[in-house]
Protein backbone atom coordinates (compact mmCIF):
# COMPACT_ATOMS: atom_id res chain seq x y z
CA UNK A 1 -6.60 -0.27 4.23
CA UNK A 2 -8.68 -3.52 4.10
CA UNK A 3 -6.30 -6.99 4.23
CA UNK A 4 -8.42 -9.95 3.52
CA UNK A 5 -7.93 -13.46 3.82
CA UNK A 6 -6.34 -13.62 0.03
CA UNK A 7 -5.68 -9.72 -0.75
CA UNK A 8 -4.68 -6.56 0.38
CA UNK A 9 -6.60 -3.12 -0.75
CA UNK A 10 -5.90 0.36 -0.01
CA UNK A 11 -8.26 3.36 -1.30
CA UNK A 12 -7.93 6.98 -0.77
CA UNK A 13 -10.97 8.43 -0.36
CA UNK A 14 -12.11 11.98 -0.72
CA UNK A 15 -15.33 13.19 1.53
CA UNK A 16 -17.58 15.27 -0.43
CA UNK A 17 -21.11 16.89 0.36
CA UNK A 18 -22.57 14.19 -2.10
CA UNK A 19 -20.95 11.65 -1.20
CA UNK A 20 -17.37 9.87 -0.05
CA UNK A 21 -14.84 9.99 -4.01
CA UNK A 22 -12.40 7.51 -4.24
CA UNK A 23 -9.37 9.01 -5.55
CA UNK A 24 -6.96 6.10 -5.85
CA UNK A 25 -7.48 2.58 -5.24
CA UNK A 26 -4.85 -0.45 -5.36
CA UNK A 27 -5.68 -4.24 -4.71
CA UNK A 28 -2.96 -7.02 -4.45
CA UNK A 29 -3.91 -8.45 -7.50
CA UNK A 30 -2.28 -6.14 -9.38
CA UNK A 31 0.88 -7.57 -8.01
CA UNK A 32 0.11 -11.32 -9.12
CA UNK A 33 -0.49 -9.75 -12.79
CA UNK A 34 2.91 -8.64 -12.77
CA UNK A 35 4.44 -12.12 -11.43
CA UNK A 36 4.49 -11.87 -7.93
CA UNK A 37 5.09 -15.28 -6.44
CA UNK A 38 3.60 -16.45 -3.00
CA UNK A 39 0.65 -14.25 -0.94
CA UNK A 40 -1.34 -11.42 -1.61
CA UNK A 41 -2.07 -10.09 1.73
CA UNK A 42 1.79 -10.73 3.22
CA UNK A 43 4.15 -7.43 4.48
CA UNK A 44 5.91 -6.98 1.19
CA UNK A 45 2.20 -7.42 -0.74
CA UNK A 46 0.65 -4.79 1.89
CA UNK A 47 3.79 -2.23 1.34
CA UNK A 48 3.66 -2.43 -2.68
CA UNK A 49 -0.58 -2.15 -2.45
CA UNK A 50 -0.25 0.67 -0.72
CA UNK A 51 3.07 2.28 -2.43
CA UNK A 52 0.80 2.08 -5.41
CA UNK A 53 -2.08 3.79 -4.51
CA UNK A 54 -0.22 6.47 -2.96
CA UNK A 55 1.38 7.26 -6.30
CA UNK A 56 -2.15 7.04 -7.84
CA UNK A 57 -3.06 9.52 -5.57
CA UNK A 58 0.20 11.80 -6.39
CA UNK A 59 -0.75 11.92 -9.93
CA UNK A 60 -4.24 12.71 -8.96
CA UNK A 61 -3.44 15.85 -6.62
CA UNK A 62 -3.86 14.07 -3.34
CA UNK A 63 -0.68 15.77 -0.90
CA UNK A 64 -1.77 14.16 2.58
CA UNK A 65 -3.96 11.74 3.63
CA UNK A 66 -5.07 9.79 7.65
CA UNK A 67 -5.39 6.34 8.24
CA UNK A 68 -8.84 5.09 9.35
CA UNK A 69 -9.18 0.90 9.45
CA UNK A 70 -13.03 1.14 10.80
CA UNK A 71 -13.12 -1.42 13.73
CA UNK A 72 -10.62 -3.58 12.67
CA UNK A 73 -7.25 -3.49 14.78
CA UNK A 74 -3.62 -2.10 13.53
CA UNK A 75 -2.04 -4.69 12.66
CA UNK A 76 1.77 -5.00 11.06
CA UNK A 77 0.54 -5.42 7.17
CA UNK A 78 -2.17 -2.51 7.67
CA UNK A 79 1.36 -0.29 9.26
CA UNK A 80 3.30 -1.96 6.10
CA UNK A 81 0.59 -1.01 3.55
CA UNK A 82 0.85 2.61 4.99
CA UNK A 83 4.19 2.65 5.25
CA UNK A 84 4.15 2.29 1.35
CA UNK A 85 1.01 5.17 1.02
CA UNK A 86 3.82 7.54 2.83
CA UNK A 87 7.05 6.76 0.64
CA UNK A 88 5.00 6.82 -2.28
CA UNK A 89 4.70 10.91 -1.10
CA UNK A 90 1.34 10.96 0.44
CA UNK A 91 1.92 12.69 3.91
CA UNK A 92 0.22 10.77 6.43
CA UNK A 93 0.46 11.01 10.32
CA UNK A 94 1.58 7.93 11.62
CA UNK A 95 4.99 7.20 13.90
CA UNK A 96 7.50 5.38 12.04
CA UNK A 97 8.07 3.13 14.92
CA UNK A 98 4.85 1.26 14.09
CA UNK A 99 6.36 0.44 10.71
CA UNK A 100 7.72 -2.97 9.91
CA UNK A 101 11.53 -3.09 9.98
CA UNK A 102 13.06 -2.57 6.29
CA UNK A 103 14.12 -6.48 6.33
CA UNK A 104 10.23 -7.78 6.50
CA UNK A 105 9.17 -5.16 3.98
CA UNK A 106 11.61 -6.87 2.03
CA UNK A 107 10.28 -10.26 2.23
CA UNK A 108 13.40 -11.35 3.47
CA UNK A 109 11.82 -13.67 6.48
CA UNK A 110 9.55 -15.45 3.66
CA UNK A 111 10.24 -18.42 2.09
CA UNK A 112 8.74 -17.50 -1.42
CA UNK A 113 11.37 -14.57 -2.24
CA UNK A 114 9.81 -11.47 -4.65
CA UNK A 115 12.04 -8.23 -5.25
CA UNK A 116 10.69 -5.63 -3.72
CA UNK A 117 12.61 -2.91 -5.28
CA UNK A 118 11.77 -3.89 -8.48
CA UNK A 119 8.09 -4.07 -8.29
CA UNK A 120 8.79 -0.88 -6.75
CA UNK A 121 10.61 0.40 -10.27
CA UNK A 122 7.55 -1.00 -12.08
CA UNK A 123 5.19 1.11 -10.20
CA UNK A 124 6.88 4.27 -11.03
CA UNK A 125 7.24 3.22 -14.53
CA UNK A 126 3.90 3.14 -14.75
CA UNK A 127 2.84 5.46 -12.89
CA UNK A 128 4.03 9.03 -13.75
CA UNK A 129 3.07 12.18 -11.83
């Protein structure tokens, strides 16, 4: 989970003898191309990235998955962005209590307002196991 100064991006990533696979990937952008209004790399942004690549990796045969940020610090979009990998389906170790609270995955504390729940239904319309 990488959140940038404009973006959010989430990969899962296979390790292989030859060489690390990426299995799914999702970037923010994909959110803008489907009219999301306001920032990239906010909570809701960082939940829907990563609720999208964790479907990507359902379809692709990826069950479980750990989190691993590199040097950079947990912070409450990375813990939104994997809250999204897990309720896509991807099993992930992580204690719920480091998620965001359901009203700022919701965007409700932001002044530019985007439905969650139905960028949500346009994931899984899209993205069938």
């Amino acid at each position: 989970i990488v959140i940038t100064n404009e973006n959010a991006q989430v990969q899962i990533i296979k390790p292989e003898m030859t060489g690390d696979k990426v299995v799914a990937s999702a970037h923010s952008r994909y959110l803008a191309a489907k009219g999301w209004k306001g920032s990239r790399k906010n909570v809701p942004a960082a939940y829907l990235t990563g609720y999208l690549a964790g479907k990507k990796a359902i379809v692709k045969g990826a069950k479980n998955a750990i989190l691993y940020t590199g040097t950079r610090k947990y912070t409450e979009r990375m813990a939104a962005a994997l809250k999204g990998v897990v309720d896509a389906g991807v099993e992930v170790p992580a204690d719920s209590e480091t998620f965001p609270p359901e009203d700022r995955i919701k965007g409700e504390h932001l002044s530019v307002k985007n439905d969650v729940n139905q960028f949500k239904s346009t994931i899984d319309g899209e993205v069938k196991a």
